[in-house]
C-alpha atoms as a PDB file:
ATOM      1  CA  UNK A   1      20.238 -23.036 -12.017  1.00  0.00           C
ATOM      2  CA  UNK A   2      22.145 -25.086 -15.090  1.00  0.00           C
ATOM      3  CA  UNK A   3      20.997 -22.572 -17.209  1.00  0.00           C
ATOM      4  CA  UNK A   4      20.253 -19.235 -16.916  1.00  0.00           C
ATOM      5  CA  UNK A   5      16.698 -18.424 -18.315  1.00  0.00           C
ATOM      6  CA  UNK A   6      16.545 -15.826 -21.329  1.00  0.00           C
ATOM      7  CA  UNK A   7      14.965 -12.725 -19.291  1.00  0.00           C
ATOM      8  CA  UNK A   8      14.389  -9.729 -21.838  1.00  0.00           C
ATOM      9  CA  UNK A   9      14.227  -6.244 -19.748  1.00  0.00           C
ATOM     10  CA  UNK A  10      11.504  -3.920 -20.873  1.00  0.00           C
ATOM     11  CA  UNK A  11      12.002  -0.599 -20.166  1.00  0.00           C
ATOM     12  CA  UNK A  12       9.678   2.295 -20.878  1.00  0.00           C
ATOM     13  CA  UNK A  13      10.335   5.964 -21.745  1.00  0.00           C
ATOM     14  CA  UNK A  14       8.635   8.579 -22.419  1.00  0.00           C
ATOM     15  CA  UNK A  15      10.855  12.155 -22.468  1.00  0.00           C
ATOM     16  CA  UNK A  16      13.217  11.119 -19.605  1.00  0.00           C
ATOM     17  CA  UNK A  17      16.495  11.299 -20.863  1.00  0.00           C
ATOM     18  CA  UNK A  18      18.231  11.165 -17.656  1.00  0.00           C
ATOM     19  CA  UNK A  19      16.756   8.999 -15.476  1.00  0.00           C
ATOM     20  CA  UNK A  20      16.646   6.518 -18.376  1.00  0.00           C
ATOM     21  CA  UNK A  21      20.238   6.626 -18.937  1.00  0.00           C
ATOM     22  CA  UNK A  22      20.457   6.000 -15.347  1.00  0.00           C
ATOM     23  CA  UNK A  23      18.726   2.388 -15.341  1.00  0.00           C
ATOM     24  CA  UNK A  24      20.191   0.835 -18.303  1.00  0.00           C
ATOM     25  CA  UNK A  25      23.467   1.625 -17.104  1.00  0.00           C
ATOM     26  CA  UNK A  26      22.485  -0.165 -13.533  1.00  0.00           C
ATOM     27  CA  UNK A  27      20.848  -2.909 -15.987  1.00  0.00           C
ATOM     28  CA  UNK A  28      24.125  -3.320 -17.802  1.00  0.00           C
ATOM     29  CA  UNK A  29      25.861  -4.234 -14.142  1.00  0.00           C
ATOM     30  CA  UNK A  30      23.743  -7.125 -13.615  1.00  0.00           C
ATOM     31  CA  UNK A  31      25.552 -10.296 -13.092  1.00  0.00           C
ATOM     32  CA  UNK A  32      23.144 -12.289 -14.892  1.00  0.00           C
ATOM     33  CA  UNK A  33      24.051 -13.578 -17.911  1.00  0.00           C
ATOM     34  CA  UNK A  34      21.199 -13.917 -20.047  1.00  0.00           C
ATOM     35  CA  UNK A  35      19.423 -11.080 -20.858  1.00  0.00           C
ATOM     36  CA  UNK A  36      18.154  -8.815 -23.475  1.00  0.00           C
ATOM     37  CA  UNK A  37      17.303  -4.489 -23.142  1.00  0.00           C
ATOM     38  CA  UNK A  38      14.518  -3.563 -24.921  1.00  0.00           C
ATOM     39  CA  UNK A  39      13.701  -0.173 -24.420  1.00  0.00           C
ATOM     40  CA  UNK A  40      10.392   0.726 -25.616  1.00  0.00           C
ATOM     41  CA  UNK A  41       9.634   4.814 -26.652  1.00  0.00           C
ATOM     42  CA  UNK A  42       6.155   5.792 -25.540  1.00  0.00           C
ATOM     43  CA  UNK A  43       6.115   8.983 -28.029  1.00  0.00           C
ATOM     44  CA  UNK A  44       9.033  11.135 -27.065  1.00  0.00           C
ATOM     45  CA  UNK A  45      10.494  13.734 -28.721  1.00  0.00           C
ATOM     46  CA  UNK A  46      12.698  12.496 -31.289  1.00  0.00           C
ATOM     47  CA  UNK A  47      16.067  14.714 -29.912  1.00  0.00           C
ATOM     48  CA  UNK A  48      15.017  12.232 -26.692  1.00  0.00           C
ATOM     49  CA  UNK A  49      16.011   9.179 -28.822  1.00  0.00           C
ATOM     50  CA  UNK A  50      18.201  10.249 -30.886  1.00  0.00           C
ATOM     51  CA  UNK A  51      20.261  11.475 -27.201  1.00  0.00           C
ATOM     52  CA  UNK A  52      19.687   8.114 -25.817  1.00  0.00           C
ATOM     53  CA  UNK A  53      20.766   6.107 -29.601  1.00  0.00           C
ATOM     54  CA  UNK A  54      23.904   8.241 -29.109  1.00  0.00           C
ATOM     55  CA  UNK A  55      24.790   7.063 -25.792  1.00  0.00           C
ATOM     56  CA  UNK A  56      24.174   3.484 -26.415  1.00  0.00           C
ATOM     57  CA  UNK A  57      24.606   2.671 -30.226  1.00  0.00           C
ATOM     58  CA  UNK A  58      24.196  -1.165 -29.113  1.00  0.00           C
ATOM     59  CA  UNK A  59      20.814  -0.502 -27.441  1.00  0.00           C
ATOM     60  CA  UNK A  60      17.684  -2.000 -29.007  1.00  0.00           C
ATOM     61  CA  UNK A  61      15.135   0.482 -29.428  1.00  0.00           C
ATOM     62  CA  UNK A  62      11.189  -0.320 -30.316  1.00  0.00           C
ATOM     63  CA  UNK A  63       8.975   2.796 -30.909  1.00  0.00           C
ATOM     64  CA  UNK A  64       5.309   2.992 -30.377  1.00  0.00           C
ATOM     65  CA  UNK A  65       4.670   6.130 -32.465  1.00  0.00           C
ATOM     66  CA  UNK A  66       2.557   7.674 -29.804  1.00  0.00           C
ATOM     67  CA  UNK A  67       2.283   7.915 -25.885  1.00  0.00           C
ATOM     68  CA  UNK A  68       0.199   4.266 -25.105  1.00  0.00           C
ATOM     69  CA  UNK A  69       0.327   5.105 -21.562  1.00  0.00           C
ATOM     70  CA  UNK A  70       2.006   2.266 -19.108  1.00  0.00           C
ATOM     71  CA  UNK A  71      -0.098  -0.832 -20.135  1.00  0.00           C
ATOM     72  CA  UNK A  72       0.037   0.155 -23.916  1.00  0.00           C
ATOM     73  CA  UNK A  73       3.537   0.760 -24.072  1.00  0.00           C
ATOM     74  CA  UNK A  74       4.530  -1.690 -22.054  1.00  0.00           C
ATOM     75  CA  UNK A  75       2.668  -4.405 -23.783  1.00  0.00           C
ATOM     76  CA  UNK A  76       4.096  -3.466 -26.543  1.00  0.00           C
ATOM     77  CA  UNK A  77       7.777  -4.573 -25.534  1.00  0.00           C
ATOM     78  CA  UNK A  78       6.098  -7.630 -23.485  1.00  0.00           C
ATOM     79  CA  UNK A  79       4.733  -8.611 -27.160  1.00  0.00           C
ATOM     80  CA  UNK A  80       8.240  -8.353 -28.742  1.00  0.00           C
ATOM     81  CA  UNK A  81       9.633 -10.119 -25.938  1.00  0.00           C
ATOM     82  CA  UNK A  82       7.333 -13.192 -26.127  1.00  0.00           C
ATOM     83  CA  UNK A  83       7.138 -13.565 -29.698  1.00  0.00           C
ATOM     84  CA  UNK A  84      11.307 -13.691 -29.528  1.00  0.00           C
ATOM     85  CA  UNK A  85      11.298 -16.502 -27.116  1.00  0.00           C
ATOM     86  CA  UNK A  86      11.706 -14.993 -23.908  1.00  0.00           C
ATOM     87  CA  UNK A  87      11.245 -16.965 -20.819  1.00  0.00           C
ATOM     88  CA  UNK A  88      10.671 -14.216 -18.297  1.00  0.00           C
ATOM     89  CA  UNK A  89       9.699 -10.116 -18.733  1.00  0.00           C
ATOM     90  CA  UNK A  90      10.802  -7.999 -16.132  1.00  0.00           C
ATOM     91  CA  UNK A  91       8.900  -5.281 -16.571  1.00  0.00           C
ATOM     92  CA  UNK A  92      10.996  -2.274 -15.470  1.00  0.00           C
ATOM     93  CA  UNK A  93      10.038   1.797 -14.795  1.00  0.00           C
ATOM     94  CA  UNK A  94      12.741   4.164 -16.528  1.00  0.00           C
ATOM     95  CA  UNK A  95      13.094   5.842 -12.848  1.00  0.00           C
ATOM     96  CA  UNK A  96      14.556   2.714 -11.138  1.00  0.00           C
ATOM     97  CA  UNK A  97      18.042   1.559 -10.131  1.00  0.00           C
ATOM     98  CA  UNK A  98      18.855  -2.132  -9.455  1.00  0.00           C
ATOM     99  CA  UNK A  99      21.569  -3.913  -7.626  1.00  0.00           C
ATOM    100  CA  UNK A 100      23.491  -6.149  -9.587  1.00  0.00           C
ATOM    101  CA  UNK A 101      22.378  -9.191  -8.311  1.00  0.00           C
ATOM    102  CA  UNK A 102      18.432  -8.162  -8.169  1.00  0.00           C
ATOM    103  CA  UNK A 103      17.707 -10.024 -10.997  1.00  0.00           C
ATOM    104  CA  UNK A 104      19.568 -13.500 -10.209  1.00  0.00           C
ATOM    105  CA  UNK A 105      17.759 -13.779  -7.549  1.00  0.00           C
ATOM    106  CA  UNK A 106      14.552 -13.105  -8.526  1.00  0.00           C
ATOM    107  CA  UNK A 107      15.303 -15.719 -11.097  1.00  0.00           C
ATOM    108  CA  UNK A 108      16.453 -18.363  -8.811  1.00  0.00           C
ATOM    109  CA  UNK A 109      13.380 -18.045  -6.930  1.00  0.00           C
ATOM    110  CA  UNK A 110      10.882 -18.094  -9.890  1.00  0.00           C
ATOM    111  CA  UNK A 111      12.841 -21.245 -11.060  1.00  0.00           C
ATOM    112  CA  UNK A 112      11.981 -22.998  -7.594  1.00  0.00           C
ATOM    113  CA  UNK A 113       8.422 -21.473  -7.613  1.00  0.00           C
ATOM    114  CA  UNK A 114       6.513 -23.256 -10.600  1.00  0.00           C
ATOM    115  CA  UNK A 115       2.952 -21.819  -9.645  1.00  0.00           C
ATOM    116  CA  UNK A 116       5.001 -18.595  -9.267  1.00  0.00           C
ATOM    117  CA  UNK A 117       2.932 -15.806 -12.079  1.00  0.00           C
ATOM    118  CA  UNK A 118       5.287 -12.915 -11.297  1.00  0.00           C
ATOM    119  CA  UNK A 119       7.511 -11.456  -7.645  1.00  0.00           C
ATOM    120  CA  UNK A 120       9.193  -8.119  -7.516  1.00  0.00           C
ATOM    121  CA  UNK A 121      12.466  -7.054  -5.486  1.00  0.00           C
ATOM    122  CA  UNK A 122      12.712  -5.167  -2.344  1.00  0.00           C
ATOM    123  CA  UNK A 123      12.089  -1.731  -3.521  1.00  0.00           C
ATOM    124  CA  UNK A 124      13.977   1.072  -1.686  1.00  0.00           C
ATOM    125  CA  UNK A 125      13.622   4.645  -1.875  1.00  0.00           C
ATOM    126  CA  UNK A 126      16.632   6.491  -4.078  1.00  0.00           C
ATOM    127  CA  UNK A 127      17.762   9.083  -1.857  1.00  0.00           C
ATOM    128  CA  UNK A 128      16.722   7.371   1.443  1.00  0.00           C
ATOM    129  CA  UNK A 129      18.164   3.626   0.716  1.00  0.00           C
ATOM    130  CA  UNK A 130      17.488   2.551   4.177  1.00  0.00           C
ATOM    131  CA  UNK A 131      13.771   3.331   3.844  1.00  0.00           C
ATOM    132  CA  UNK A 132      11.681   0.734   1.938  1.00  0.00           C
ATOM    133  CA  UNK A 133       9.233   2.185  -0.495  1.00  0.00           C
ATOM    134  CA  UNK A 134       7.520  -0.884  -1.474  1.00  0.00           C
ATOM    135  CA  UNK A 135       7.600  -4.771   0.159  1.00  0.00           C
ATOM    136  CA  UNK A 136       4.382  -5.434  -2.192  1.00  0.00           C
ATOM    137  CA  UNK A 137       0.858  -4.079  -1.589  1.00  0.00           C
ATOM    138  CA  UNK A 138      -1.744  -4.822   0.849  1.00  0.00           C
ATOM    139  CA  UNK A 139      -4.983  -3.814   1.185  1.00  0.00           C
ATOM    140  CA  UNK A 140      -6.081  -0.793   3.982  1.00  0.00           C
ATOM    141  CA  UNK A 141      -9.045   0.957   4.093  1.00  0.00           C
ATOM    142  CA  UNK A 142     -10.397  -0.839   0.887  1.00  0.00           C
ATOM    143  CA  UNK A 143      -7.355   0.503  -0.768  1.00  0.00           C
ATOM    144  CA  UNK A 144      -4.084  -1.504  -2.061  1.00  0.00           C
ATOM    145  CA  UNK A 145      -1.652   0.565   0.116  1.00  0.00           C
ATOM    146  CA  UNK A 146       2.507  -0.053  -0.559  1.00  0.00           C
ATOM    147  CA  UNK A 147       3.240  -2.590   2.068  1.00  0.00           C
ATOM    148  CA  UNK A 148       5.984  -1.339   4.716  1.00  0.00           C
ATOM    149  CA  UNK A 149       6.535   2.082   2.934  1.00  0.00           C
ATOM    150  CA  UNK A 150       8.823   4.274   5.243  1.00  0.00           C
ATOM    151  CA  UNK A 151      10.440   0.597   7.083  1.00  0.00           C
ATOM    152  CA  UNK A 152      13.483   0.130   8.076  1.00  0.00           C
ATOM    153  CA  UNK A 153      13.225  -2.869   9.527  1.00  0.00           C
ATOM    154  CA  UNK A 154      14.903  -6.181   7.676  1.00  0.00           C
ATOM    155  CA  UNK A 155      12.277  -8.641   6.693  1.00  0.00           C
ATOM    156  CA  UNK A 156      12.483 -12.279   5.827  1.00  0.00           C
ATOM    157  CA  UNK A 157      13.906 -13.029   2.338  1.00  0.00           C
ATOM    158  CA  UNK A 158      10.722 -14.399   0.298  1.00  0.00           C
ATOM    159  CA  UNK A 159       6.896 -14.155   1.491  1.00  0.00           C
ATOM    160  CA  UNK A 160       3.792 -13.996  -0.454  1.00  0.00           C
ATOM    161  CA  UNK A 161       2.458 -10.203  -1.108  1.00  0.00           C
ATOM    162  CA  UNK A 162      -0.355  -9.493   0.982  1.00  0.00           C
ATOM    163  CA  UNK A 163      -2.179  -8.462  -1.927  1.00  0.00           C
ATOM    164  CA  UNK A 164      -0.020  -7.211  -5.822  1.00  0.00           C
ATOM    165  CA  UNK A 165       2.690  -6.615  -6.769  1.00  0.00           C
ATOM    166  CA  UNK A 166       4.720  -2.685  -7.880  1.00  0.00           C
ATOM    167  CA  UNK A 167       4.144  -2.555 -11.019  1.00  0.00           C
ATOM    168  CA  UNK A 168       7.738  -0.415 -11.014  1.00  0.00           C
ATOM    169  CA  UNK A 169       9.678  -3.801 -10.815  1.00  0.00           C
ATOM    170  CA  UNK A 170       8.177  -6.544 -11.942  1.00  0.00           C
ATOM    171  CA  UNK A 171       9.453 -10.233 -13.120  1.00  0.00           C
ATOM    172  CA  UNK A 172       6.710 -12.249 -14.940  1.00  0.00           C
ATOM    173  CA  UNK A 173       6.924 -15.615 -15.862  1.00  0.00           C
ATOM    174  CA  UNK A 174       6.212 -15.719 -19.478  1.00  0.00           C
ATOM    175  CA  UNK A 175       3.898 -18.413 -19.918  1.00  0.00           C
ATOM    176  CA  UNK A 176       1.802 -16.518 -17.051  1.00  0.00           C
ATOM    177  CA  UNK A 177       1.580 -13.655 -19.911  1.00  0.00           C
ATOM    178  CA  UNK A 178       0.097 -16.283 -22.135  1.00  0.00           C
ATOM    179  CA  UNK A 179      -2.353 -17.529 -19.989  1.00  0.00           C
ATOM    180  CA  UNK A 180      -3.356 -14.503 -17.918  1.00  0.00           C
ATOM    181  CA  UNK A 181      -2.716 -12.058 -20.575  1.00  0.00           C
ATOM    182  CA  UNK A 182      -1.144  -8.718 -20.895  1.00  0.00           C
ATOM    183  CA  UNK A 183      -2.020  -5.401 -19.138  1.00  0.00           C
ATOM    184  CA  UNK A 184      -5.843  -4.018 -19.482  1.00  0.00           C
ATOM    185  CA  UNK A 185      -4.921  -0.992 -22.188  1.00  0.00           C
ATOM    186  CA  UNK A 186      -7.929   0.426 -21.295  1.00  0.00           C
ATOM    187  CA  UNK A 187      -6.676   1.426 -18.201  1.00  0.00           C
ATOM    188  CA  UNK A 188      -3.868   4.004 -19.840  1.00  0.00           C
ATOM    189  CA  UNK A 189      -1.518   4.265 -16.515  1.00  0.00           C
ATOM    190  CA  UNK A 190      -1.888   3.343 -12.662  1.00  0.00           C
ATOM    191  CA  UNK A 191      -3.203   0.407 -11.264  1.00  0.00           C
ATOM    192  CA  UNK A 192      -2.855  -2.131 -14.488  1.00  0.00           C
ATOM    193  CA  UNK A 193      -0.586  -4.285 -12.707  1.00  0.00           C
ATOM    194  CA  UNK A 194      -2.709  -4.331  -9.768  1.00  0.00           C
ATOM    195  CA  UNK A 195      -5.811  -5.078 -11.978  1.00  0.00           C
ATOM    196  CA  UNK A 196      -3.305  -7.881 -13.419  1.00  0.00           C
ATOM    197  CA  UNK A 197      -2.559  -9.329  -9.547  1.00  0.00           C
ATOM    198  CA  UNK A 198      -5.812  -9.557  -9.425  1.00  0.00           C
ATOM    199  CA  UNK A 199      -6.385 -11.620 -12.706  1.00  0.00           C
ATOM    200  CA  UNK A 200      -3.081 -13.686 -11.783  1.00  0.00           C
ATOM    201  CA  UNK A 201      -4.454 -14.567  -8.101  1.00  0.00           C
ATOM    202  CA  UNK A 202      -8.112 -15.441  -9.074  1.00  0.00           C
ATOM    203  CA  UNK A 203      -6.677 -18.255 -11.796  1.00  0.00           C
ATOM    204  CA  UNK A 204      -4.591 -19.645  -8.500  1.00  0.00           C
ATOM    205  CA  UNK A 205      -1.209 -17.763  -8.972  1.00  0.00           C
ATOM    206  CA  UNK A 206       1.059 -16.796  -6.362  1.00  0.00           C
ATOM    207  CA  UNK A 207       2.678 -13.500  -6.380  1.00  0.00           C
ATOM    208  CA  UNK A 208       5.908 -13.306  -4.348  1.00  0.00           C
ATOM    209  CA  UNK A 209       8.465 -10.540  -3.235  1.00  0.00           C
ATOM    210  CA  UNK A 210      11.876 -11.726  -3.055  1.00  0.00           C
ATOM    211  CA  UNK A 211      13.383  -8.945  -0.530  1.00  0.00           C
ATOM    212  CA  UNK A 212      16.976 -10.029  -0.914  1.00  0.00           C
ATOM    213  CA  UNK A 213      16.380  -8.412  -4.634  1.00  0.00           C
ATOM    214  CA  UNK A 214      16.856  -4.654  -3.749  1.00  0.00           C
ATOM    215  CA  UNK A 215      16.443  -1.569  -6.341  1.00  0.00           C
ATOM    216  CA  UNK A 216      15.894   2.119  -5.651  1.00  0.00           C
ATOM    217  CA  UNK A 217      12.902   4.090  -6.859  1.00  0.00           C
ATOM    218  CA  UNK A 218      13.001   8.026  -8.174  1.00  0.00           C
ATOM    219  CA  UNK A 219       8.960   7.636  -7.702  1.00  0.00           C
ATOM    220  CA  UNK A 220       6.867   9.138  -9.754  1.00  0.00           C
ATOM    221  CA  UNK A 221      10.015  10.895 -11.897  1.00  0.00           C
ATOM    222  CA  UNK A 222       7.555  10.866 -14.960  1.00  0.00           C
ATOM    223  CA  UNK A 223       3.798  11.203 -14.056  1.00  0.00           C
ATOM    224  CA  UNK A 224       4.717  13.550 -10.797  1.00  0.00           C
ATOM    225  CA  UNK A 225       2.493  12.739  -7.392  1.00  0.00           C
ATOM    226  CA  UNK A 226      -0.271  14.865  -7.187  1.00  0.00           C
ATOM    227  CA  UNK A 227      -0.358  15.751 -10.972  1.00  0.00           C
ATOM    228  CA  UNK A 228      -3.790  16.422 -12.467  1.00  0.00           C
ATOM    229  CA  UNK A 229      -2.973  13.490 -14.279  1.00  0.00           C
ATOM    230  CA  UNK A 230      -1.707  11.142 -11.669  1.00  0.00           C
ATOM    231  CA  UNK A 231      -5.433  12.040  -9.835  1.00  0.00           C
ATOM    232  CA  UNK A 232      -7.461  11.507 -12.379  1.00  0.00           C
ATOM    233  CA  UNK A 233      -5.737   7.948 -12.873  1.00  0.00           C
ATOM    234  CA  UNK A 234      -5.250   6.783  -9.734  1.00  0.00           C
ATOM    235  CA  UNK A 235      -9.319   7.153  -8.587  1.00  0.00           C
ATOM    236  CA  UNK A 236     -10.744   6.031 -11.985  1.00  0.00           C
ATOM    237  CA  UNK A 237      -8.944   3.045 -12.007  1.00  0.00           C
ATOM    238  CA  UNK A 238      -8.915   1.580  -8.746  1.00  0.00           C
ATOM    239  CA  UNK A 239     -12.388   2.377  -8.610  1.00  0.00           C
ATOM    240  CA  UNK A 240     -12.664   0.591 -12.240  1.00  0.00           C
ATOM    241  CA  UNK A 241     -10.307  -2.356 -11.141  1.00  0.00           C
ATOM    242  CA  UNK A 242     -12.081  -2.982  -7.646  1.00  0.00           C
ATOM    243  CA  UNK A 243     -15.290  -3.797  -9.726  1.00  0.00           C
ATOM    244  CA  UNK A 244     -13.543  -7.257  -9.780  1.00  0.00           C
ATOM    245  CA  UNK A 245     -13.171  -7.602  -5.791  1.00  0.00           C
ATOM    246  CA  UNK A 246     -16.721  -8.653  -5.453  1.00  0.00           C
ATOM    247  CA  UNK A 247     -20.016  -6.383  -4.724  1.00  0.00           C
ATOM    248  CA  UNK A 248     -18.651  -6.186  -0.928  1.00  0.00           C
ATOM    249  CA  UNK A 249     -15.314  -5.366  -1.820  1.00  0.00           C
ATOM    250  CA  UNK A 250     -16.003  -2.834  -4.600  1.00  0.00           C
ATOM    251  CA  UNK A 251     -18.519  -0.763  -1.995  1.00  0.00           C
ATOM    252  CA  UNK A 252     -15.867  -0.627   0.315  1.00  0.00           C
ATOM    253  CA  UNK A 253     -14.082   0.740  -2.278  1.00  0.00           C
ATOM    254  CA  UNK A 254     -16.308   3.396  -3.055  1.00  0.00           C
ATOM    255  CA  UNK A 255     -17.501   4.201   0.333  1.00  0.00           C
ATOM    256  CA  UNK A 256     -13.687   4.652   1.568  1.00  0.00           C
ATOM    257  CA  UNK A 257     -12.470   6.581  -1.580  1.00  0.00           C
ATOM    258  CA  UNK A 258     -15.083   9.387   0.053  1.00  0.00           C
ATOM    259  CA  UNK A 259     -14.436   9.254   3.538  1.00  0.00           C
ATOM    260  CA  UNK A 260     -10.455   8.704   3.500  1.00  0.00           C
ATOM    261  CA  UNK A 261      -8.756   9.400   0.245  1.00  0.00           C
ATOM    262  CA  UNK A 262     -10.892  12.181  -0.735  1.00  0.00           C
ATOM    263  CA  UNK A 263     -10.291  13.949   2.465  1.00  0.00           C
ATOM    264  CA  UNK A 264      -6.625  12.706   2.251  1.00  0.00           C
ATOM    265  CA  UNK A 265      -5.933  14.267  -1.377  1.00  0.00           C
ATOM    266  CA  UNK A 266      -8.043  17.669  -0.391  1.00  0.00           C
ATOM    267  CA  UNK A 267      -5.853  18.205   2.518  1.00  0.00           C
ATOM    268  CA  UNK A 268      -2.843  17.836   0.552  1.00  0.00           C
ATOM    269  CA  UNK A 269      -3.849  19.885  -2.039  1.00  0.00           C
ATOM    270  CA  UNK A 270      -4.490  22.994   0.729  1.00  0.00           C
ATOM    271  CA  UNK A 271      -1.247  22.730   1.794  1.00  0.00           C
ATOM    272  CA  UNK A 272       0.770  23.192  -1.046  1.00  0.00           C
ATOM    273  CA  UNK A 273      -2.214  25.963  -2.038  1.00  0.00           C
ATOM    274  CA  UNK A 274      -3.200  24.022  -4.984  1.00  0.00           C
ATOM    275  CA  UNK A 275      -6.840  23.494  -5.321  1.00  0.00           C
ATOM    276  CA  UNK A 276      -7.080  22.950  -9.173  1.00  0.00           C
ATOM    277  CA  UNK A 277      -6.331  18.958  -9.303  1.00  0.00           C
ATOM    278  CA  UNK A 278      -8.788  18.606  -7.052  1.00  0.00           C
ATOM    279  CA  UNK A 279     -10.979  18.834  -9.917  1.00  0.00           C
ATOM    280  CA  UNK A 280      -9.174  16.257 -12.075  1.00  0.00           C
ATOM    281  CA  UNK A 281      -9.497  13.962  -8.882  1.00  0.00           C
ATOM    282  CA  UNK A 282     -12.971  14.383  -9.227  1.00  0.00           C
ATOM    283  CA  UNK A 283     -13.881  14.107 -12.487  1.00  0.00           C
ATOM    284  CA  UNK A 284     -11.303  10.457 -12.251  1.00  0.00           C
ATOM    285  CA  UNK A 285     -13.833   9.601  -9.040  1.00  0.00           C
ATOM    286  CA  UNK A 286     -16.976  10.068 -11.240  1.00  0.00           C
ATOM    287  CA  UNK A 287     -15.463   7.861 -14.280  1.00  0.00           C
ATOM    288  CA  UNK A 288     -14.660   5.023 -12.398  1.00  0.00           C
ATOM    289  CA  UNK A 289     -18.086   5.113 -10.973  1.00  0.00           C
ATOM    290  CA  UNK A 290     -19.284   5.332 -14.158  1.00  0.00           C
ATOM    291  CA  UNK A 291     -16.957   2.587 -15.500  1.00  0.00           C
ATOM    292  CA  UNK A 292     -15.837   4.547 -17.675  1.00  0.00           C
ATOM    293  CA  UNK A 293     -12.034   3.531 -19.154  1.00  0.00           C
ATOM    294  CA  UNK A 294     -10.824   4.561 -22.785  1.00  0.00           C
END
C-alpha cells in the first residue's frame, strides 16, 4: 500500500472495565499507522467511564445513553466513523486481543480485494492460543456453526468463509456500510452480523478470513454462554435471520433447532443442574417463530 487507509476501531463496552482496558492497550500496539479508537459506551455505570477516562485521558469516548445492545451500539460508532471519513470499520468486541500486525494485514488484503464487503482475522482462543476459536462460520445442521473451533491445524492464509463472518472481529469496507447498510437493530445482540453476511453475500459480496491476522477471544466475557439472555438471543434470532435463507433453508432451520440444539442446550443445562434458562431458550424459540424482534 502507498497509503495506509484511515481505519477507525470501534469498540463497544458495556460495564467491562477490565477486559476493555485490555484491548485498547493491544489496539495501541498495532503497527498500522492510520487509525482512530472510538470506544462507544453501551450504558455503563458512570464510575465504568470515568475508570476507563482516567486511564486513557487521550481516548475518544461516544456514549449512547442506554444499553442498544450489539447492533445499536455498535452502529452507533460505525455512524460516527463514516460520517468522519473513515475508509474501513473494524468492528471490534471489548473481550478481544490482537496481534500487532492483525490489522495490516487485513488491510493489505481488502486493498487487493475490491469486491471484498468485510474479512475477519484468525481468531484464537485466549487461554488456549494454539486452539482456533473461529476460521469464519459454516453452516451444519441448518445452523451457522464457528468453522474449525477447537483446530490446531495451520490453514492457508486467505479463503472465502464458508458461510459469515465473527462478528467479534470484523473489518468492513466502508462503502459496503453504505450500500448494504448497518446492523438490523431490531435484532438487539447475536447473530446481526450473520444476518449482515447474509445481506452482503446476496448483493454479490465476498466475505474473506485472512488467517495470517491472529487475535485471541475471552468469549462471551460480557453476555456469559448459557445466560438466560444469551438463549433467548441466540434461538430468536437465527430463527428470525434464517427467514432470509429461502422457505427450504428456513425449515431446516426450524426443524433442526428441535431435534439438535434443543436437545443440545437441555443436556447442558442438566449438567450444570440448571434448568431455569431453559425457559428463556424457549420463550427465544417461540419469538423467532413468531417473527417477533423489538
Amino acid at each position: 500500500m502507498t497509503r495506509a487507509p484511515l481505519v477507525y476501531i470501534v469498540v463497544l463496552n458495556y460495564n467491562n472495565y477490565d477486559d476493555t482496558v485490555e484491548t485498547i492497550e493491544s489496539i495501541e500496539r498495532l503497527d498500522y499507522e492510520n487509525y482512530k479508537i472510538l470506544l462507544v459506551d453501551n450504558g455503563s455505570e458512570k464510575e465504568v467511564v470515568e475508570r476507563i477516562r482516567e486511564r486513557f485521558p487521550e481516548l475518544r469516548i461516544v456514549e449512547t445513553g442506554k444499553n442498544l445492545g450489539y447492533a445499536g451500539g455498535n452502529n452507533f460508532g460505525i455512524r460516527v466513523a463514516l460520517s468522519e471519513g473513515a475508509e474501513y470499520v473494524l468492528v471490534l468486541n471489548n473481550d478481544i486481543v490482537l496481534e500487532s500486525d492483525a490489522l495490516k494485514k487485513m488491510v493489505e488484503i481488502m486493498e487487493k480485494e475490491a469486491n471484498c464487503a468485510a474479512c475477519q482475522p484468525l481468531v484464537k482462543f485466549y487461554k488456549e492460543r494454539e486452539k482456533i476459536w473461529s476460521a469464519g462460520t459454516k453452516m451444519f445442521l441448518g445452523y451457522p456453526r464457528l468453522y474449525l473451533k477447537g483446530k490446531k491445524e495451520a490453514i492457508e492464509d486467505v479463503f472465502e468463509a464458508p458461510f459469515g463472518l465473527s462478528g467479534c472481529a470484523i473489518l468492513v469496507r466502508a462503502s459496503a456500510f453504505r450500500d448494504i447498510g448497518l446492523f438490523d437493530e431490531r435484532l438487539f445482540l447475536m447473530h446481526e452480523e450473520t444476518e449482515w453476511c447474509v445481506r452482503a453475500k446476496k448483493k454479490g459480496y465476498k466475505l474473506l478470513v485472512v488467517a495470517s491476522a491472529v487475535v485471541y477471544h475471552k468469549v462471551s466475557a460480557t453476555l456469559g454462554f448459557l445466560s438466560e439472555k444469551y438463549l433467548y438471543y441466540v434461538s430468536r434470532n437465527w430463527l428470525i435471520v434464517a427467514r432470509s435463507l429461502g422457505l427450504k433453508g428456513y425449515i431446516f432451520a426450524v426443524v433442526t433447532e428441535f431435534l439438535v440444539r434443543l436437545p443440545y442446550y437441555l443436556v447442558l443445562l442438566l449438567m450444570r443442574k440448571r434448568i431455569r434458562p431453559l425457559g428463556s431458550y424457549l420463550r427465544g424459540v417461540l419469538h423467532g417463530l413468531c417473527g417477533r424482534a423489538s
